[in-house]
PDB file of N, CA and C in Angstrom:
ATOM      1  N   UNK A   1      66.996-111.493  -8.055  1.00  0.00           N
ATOM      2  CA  UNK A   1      67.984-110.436  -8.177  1.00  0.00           C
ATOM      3  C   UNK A   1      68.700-110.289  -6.830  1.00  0.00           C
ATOM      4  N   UNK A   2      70.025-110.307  -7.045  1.00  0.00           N
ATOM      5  CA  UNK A   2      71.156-110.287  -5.448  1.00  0.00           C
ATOM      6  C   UNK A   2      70.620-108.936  -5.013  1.00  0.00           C
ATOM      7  N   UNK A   3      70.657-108.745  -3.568  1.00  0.00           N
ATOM      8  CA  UNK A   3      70.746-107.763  -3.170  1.00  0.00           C
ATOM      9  C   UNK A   3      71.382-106.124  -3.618  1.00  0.00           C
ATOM     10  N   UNK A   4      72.921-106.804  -3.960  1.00  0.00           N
ATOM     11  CA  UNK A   4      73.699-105.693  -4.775  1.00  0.00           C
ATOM     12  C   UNK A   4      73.326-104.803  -6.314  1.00  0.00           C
ATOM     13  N   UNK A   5      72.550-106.358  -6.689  1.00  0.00           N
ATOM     14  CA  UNK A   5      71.934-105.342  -7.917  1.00  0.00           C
ATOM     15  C   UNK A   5      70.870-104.885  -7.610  1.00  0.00           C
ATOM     16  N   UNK A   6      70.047-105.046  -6.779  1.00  0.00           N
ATOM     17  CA  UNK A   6      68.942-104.037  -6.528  1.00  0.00           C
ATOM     18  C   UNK A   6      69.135-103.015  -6.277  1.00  0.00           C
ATOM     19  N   UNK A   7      69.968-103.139  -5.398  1.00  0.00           N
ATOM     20  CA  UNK A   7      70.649-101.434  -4.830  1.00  0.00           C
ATOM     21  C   UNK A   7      71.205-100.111  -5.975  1.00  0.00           C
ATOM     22  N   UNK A   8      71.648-101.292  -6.885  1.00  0.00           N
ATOM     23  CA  UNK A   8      72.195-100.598  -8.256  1.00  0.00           C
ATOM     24  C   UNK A   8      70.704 -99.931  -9.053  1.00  0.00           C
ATOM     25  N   UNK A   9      69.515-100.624  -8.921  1.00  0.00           N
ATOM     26  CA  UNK A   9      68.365-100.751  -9.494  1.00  0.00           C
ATOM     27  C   UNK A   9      67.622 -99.343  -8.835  1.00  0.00           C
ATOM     28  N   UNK A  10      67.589 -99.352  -7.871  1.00  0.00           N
ATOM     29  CA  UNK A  10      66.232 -98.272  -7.536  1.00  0.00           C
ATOM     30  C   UNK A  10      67.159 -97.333  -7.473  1.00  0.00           C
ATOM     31  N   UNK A  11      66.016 -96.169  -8.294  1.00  0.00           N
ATOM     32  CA  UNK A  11      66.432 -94.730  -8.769  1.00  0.00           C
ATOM     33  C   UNK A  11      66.151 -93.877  -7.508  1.00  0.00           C
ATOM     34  N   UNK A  12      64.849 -94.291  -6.266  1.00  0.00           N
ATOM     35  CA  UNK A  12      64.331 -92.893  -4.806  1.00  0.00           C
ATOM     36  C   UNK A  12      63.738 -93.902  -4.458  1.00  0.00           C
ATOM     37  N   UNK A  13      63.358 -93.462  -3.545  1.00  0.00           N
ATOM     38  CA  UNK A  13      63.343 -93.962  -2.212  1.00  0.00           C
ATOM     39  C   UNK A  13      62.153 -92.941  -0.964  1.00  0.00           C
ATOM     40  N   UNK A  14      61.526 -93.439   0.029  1.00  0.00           N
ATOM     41  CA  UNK A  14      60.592 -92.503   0.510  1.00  0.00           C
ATOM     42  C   UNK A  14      60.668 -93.095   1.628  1.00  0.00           C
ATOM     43  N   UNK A  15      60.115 -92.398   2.659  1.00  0.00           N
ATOM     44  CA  UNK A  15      60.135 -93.163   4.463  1.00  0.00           C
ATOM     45  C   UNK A  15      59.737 -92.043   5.092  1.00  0.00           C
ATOM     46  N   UNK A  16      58.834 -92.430   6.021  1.00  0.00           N
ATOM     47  CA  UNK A  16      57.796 -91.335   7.406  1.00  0.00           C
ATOM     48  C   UNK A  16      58.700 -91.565   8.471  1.00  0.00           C
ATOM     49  N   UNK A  17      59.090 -89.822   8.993  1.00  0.00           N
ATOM     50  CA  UNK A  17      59.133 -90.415  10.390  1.00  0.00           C
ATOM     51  C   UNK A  17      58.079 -89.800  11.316  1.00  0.00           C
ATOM     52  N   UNK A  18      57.567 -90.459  12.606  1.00  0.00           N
ATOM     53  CA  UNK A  18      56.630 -89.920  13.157  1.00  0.00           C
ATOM     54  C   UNK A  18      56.385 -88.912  14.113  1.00  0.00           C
ATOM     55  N   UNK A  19      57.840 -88.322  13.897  1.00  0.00           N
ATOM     56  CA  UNK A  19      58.068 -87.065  15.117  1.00  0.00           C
ATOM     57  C   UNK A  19      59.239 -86.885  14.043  1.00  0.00           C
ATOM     58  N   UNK A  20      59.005 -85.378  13.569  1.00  0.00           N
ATOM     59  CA  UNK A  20      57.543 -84.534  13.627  1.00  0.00           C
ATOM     60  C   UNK A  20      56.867 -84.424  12.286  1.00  0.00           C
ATOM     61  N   UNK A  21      56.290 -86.120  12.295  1.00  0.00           N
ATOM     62  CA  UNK A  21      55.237 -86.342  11.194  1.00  0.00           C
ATOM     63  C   UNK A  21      55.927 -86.063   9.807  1.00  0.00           C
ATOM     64  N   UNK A  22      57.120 -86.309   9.357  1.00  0.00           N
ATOM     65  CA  UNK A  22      57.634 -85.792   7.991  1.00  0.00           C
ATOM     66  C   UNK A  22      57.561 -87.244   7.169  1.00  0.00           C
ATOM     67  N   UNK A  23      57.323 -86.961   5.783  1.00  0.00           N
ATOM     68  CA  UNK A  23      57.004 -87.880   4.860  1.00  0.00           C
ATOM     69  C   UNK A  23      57.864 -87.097   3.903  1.00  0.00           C
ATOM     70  N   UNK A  24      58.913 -88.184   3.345  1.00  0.00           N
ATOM     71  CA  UNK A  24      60.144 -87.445   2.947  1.00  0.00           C
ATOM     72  C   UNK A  24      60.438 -88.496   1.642  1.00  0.00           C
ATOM     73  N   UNK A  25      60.635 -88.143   0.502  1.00  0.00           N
ATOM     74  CA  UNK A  25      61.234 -88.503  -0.820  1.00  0.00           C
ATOM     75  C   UNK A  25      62.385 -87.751  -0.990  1.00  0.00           C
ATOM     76  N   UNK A  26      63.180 -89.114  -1.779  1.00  0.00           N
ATOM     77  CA  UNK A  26      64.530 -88.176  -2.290  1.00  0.00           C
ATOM     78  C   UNK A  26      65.085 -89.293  -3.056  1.00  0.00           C
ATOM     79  N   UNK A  27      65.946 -88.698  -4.488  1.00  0.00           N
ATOM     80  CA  UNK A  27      66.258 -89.475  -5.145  1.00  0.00           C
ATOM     81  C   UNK A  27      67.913 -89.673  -4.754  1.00  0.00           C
ATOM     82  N   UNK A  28      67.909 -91.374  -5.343  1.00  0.00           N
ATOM     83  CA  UNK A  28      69.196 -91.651  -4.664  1.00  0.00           C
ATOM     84  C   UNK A  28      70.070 -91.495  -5.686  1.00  0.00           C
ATOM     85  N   UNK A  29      71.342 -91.692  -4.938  1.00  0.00           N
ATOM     86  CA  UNK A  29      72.664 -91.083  -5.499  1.00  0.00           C
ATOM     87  C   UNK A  29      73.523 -91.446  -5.302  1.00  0.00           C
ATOM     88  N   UNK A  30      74.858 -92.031  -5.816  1.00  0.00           N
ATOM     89  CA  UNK A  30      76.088 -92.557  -5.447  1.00  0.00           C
ATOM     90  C   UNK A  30      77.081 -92.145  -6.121  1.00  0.00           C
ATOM     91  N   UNK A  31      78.010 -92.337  -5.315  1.00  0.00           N
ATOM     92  CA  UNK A  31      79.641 -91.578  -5.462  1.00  0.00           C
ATOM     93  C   UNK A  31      80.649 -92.768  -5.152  1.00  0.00           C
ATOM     94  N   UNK A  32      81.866 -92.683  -5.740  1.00  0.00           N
ATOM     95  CA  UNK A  32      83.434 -93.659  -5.414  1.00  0.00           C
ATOM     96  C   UNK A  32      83.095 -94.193  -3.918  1.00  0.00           C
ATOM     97  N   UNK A  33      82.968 -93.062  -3.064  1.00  0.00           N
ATOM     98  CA  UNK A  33      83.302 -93.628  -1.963  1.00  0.00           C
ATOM     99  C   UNK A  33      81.761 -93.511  -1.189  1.00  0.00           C
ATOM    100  N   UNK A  34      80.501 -93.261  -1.352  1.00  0.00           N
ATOM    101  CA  UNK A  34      79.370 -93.601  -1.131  1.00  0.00           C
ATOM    102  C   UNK A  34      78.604 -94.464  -2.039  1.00  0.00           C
ATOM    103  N   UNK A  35      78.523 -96.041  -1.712  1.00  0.00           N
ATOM    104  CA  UNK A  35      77.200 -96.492  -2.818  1.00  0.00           C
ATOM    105  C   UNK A  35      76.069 -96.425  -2.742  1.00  0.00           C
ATOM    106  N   UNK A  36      75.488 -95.628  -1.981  1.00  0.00           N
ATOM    107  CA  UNK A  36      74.383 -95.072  -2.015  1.00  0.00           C
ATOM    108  C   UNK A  36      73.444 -94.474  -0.961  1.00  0.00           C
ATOM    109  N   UNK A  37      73.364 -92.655  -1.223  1.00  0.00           N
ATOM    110  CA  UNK A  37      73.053 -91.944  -0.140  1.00  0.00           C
ATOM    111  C   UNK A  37      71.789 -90.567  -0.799  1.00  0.00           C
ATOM    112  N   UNK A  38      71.521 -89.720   0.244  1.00  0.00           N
ATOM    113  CA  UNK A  38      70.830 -88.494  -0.040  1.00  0.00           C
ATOM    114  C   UNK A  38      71.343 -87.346   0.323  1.00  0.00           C
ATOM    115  N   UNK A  39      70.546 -86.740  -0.971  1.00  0.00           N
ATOM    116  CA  UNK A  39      70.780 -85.173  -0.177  1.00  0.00           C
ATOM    117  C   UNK A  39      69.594 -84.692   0.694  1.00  0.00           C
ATOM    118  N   UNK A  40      69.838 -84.165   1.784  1.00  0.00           N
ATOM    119  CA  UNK A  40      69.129 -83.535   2.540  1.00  0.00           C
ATOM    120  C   UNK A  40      69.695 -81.890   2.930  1.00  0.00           C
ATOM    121  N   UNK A  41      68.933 -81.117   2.632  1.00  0.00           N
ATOM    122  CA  UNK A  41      68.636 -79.639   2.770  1.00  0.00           C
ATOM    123  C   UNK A  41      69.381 -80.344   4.335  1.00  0.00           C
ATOM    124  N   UNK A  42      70.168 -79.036   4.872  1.00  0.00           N
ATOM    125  CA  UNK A  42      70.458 -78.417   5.825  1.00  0.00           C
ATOM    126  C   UNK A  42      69.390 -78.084   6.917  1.00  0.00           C
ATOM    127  N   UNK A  43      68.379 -77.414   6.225  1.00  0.00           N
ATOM    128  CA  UNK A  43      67.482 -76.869   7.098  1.00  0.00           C
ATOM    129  C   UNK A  43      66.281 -77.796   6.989  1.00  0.00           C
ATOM    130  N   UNK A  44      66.192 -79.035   6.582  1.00  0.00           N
ATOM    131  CA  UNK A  44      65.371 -80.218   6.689  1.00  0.00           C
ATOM    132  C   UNK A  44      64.656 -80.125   8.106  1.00  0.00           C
ATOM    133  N   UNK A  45      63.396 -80.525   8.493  1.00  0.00           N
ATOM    134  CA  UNK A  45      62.943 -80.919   9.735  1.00  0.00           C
ATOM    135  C   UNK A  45      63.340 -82.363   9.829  1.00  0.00           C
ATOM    136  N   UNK A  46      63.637 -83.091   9.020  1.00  0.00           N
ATOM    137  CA  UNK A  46      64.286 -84.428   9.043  1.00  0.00           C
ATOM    138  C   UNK A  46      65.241 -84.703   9.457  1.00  0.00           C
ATOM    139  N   UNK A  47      66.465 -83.291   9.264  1.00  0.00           N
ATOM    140  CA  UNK A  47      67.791 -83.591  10.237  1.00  0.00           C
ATOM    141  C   UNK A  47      67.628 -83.937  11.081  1.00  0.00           C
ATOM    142  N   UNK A  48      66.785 -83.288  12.273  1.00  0.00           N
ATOM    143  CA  UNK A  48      66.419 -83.901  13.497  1.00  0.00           C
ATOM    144  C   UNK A  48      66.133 -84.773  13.974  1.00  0.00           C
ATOM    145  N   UNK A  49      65.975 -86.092  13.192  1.00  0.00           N
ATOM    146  CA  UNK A  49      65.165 -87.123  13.541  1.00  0.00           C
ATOM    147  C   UNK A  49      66.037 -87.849  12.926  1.00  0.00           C
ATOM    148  N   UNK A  50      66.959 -87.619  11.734  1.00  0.00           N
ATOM    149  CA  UNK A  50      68.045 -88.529  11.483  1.00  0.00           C
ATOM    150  C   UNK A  50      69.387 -88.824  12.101  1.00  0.00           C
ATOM    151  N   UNK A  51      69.728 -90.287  12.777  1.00  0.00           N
ATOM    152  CA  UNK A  51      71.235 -90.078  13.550  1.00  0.00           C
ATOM    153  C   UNK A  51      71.501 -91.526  13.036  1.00  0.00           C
ATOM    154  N   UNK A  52      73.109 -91.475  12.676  1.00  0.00           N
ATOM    155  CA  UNK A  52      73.997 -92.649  12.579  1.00  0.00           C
ATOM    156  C   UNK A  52      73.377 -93.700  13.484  1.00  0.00           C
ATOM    157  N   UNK A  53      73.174 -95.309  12.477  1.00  0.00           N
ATOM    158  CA  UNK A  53      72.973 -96.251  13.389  1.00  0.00           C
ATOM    159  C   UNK A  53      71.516 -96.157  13.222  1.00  0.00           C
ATOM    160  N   UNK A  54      70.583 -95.393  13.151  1.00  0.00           N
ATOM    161  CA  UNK A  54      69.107 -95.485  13.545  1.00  0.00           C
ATOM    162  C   UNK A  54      68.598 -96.953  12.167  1.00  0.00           C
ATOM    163  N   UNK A  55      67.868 -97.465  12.653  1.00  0.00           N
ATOM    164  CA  UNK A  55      66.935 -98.340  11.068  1.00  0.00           C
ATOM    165  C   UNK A  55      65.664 -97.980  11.088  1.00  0.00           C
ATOM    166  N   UNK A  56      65.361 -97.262  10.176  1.00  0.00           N
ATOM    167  CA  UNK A  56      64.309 -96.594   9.235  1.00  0.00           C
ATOM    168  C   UNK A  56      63.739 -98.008   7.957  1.00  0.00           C
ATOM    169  N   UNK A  57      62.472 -98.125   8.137  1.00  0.00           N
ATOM    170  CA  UNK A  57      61.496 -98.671   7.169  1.00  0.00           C
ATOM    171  C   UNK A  57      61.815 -97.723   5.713  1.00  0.00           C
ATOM    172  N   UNK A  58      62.239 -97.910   4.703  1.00  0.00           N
ATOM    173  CA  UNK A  58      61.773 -97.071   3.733  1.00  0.00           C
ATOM    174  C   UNK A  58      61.412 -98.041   2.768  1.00  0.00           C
ATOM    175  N   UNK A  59      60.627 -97.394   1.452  1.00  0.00           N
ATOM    176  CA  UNK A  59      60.686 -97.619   0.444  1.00  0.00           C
ATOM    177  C   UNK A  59      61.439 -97.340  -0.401  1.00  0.00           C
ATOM    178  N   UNK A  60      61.973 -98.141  -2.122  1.00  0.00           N
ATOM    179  CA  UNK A  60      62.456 -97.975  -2.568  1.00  0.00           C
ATOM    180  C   UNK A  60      61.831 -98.419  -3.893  1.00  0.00           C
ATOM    181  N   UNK A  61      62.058 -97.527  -4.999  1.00  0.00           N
ATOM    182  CA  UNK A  61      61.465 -97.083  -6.389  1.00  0.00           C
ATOM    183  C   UNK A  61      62.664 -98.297  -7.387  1.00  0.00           C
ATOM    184  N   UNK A  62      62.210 -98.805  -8.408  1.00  0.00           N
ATOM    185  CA  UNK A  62      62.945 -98.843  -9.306  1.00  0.00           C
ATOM    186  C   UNK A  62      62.563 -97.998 -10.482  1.00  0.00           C
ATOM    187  N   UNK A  63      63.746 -97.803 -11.055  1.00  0.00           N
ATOM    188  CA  UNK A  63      63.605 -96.899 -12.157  1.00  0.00           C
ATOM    189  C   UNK A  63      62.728 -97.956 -13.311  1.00  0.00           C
ATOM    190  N   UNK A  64      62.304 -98.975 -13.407  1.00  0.00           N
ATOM    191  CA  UNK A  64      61.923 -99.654 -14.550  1.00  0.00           C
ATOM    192  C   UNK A  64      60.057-100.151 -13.548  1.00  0.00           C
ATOM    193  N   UNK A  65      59.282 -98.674 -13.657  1.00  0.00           N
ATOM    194  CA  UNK A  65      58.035 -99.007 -12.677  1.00  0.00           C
ATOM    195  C   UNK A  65      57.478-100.364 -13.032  1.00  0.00           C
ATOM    196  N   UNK A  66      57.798-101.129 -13.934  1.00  0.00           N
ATOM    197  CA  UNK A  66      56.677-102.195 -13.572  1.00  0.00           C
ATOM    198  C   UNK A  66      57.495-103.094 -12.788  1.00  0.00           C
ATOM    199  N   UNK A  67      58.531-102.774 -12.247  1.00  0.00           N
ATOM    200  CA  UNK A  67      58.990-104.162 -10.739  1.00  0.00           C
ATOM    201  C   UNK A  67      58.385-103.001  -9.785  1.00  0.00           C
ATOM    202  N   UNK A  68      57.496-103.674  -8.540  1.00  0.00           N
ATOM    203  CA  UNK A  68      57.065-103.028  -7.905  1.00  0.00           C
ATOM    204  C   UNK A  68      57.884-102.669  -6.694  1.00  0.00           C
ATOM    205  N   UNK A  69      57.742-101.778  -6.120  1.00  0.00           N
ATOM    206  CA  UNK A  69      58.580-100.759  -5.052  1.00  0.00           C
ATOM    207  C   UNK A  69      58.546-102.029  -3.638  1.00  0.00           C
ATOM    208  N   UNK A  70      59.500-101.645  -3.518  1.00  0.00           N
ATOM    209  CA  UNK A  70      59.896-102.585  -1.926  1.00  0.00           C
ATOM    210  C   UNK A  70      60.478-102.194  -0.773  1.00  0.00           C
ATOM    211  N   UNK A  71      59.656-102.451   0.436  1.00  0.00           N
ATOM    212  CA  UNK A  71      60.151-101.865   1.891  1.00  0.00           C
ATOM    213  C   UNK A  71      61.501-102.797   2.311  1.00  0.00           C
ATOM    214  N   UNK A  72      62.478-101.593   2.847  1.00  0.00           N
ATOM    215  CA  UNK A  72      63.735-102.818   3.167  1.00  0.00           C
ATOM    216  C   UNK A  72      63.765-102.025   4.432  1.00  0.00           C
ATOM    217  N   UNK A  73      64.238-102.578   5.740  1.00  0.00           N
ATOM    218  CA  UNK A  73      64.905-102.288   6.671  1.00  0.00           C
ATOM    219  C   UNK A  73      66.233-101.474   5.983  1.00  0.00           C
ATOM    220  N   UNK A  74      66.571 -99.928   6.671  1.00  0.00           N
ATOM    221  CA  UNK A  74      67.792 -98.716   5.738  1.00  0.00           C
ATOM    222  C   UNK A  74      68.350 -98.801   7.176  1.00  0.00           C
ATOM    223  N   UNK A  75      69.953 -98.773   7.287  1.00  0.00           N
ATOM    224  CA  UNK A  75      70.394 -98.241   8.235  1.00  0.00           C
ATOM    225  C   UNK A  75      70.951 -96.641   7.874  1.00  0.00           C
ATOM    226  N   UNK A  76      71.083 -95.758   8.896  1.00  0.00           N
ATOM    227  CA  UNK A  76      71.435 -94.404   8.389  1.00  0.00           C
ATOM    228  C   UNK A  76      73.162 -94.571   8.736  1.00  0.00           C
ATOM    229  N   UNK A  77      74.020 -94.787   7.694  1.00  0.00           N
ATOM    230  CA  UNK A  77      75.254 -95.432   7.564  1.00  0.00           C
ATOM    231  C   UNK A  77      76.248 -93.892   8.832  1.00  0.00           C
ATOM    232  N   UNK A  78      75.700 -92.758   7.638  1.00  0.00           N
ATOM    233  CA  UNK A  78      76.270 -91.562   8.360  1.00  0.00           C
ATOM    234  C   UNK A  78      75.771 -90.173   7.622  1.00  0.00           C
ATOM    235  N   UNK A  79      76.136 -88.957   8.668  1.00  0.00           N
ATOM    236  CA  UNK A  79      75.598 -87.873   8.251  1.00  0.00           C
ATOM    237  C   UNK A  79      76.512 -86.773   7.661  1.00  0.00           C
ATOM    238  N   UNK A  80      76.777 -86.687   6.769  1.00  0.00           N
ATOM    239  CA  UNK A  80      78.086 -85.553   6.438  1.00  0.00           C
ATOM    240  C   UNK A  80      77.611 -83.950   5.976  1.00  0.00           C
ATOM    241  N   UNK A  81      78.580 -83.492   6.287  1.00  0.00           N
ATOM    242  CA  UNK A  81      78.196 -81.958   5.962  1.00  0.00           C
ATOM    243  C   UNK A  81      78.428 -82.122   3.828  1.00  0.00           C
ATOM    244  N   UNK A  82      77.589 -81.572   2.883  1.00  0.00           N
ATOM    245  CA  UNK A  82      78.165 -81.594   2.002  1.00  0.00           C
ATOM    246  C   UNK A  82      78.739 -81.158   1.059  1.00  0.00           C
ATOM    247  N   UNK A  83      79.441 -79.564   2.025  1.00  0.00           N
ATOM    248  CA  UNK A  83      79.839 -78.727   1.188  1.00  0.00           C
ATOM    249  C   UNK A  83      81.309 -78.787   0.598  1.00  0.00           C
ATOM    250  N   UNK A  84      82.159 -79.755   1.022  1.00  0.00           N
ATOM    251  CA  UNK A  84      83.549 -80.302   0.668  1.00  0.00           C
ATOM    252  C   UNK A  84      83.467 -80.772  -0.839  1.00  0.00           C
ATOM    253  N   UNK A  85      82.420 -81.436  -0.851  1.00  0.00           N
ATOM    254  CA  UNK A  85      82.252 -81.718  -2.419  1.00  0.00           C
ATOM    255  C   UNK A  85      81.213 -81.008  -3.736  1.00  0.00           C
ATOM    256  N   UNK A  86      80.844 -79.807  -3.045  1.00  0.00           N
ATOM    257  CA  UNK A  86      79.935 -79.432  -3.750  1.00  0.00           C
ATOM    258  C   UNK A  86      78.302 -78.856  -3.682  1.00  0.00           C
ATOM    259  N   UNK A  87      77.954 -80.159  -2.670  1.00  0.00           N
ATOM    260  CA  UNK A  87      76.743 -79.466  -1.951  1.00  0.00           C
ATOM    261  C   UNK A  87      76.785 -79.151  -0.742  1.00  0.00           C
ATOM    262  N   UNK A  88      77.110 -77.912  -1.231  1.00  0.00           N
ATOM    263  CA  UNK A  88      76.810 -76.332  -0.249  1.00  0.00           C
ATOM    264  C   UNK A  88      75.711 -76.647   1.081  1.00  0.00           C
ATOM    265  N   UNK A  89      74.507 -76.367   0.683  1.00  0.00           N
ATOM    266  CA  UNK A  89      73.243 -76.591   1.585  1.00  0.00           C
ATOM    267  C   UNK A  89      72.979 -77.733   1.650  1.00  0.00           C
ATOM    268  N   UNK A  90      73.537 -78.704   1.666  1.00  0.00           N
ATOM    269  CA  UNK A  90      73.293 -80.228   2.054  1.00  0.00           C
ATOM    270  C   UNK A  90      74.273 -80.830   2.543  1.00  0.00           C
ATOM    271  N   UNK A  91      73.392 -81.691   3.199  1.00  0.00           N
ATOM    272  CA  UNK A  91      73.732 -82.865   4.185  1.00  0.00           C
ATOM    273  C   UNK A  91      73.878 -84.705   3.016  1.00  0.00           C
ATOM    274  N   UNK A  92      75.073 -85.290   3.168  1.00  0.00           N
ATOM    275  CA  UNK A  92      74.981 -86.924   2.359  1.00  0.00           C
ATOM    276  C   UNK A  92      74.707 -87.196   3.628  1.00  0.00           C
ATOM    277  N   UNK A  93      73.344 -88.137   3.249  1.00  0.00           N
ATOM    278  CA  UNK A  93      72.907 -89.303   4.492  1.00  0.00           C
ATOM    279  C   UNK A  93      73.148 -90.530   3.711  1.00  0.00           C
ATOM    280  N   UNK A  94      74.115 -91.007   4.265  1.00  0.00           N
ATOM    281  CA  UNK A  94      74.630 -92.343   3.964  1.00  0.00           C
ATOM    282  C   UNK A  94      73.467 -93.290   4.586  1.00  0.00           C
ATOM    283  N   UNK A  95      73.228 -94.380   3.021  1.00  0.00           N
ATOM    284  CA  UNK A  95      72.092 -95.274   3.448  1.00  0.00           C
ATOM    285  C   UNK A  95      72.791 -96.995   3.515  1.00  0.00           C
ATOM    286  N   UNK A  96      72.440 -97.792   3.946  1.00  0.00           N
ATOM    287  CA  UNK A  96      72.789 -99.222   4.226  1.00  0.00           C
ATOM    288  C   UNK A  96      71.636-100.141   4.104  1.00  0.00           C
ATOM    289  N   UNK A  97      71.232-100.565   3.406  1.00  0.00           N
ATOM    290  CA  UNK A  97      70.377-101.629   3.465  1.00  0.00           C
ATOM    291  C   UNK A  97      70.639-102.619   4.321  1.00  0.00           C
ATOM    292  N   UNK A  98      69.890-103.262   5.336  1.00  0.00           N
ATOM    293  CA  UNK A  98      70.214-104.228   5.892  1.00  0.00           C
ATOM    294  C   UNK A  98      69.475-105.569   5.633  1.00  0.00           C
ATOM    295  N   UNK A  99      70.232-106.144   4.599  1.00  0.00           N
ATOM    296  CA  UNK A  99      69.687-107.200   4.301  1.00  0.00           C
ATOM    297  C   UNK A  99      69.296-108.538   4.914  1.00  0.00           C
ATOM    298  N   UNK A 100      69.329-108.660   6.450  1.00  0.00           N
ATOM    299  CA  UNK A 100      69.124-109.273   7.165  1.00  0.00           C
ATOM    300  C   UNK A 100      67.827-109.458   7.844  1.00  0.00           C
ATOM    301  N   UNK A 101      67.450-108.061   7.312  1.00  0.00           N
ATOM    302  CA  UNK A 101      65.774-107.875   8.011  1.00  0.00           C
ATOM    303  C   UNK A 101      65.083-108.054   6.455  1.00  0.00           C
ATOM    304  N   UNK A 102      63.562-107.520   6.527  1.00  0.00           N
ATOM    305  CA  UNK A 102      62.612-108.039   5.740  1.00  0.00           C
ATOM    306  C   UNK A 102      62.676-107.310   4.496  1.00  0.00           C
ATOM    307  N   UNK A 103      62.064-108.116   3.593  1.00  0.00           N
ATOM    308  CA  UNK A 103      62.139-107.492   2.310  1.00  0.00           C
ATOM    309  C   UNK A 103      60.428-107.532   1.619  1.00  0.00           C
ATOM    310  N   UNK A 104      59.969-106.966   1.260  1.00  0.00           N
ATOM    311  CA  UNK A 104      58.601-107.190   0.656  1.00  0.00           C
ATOM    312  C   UNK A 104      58.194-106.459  -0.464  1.00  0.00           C
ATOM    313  N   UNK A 105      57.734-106.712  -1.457  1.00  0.00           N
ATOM    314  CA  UNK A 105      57.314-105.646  -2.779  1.00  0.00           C
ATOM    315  C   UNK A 105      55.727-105.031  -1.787  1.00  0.00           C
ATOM    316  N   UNK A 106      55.755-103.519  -2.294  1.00  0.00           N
ATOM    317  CA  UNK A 106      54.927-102.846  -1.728  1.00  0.00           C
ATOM    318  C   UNK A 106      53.417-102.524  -2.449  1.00  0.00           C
ATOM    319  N   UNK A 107      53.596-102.395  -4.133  1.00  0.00           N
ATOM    320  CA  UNK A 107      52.544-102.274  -4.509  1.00  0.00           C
ATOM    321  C   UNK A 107      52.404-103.602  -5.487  1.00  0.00           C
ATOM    322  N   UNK A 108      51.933-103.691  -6.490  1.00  0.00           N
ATOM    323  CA  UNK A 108      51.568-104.097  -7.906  1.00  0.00           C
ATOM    324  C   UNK A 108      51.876-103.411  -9.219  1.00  0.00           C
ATOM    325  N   UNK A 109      52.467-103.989  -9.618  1.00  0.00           N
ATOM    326  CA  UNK A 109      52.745-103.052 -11.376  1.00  0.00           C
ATOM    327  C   UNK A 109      51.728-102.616 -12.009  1.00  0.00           C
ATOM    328  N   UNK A 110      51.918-101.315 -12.779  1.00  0.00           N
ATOM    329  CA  UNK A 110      50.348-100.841 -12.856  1.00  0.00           C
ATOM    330  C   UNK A 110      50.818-101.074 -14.476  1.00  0.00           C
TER     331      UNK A 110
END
């Protein structure tokens, strides 16, 4: 499967950061002009630790659980306020896969 359709494929996504220890899920989401980002609460302890440019380890879910979940190198594309379109108390964190770094399935199909 190309890269592009995977991206189309997984429904959330999860990633630790280690300061200050947050273990964070969120389901993904895309728009015209985002192909694929999160919402993050405003008042997240994660804002803090998220900035344009950073690459974050995450995981990523497909919606069809028996392909098993896979760690990709995410770049954090960008951070927008998201009340122009609707969400009020949130932040779009624009995500980027960087398909240049590693790819690995994480568990086993249960």
């Amino acid at each position: 499967m190309e890269l592009k359709e995977k991206t189309a494929a997984y429904t959330s996504a999860e990633f630790r950061l280690d300061s200050p220890g947050i273990f964070f899920q969120f389901k993904l989401r895309t728009m015209a002009e985002e192909p694929m980002f999160a919402l993050v609460n405003k008042e997240s302890k994660a804002m803090g630790s998220l900035t344009p440019g950073d690459l974050i380890p995450m995981i990523y879910h497909f919606g069809d659980k028996t392909i098993p979940a896979e760690q990709r190198i995410t770049r954090i594309k960008s951070v927008r306020d998201g009340s122009r379109i609707g969400y009020e108390d949130y932040y779009i964190v624009a995500l980027e896969i960087n398909e240049n770094l590693y790819e690995r399935p994480i568990k086993e199909a249960q």
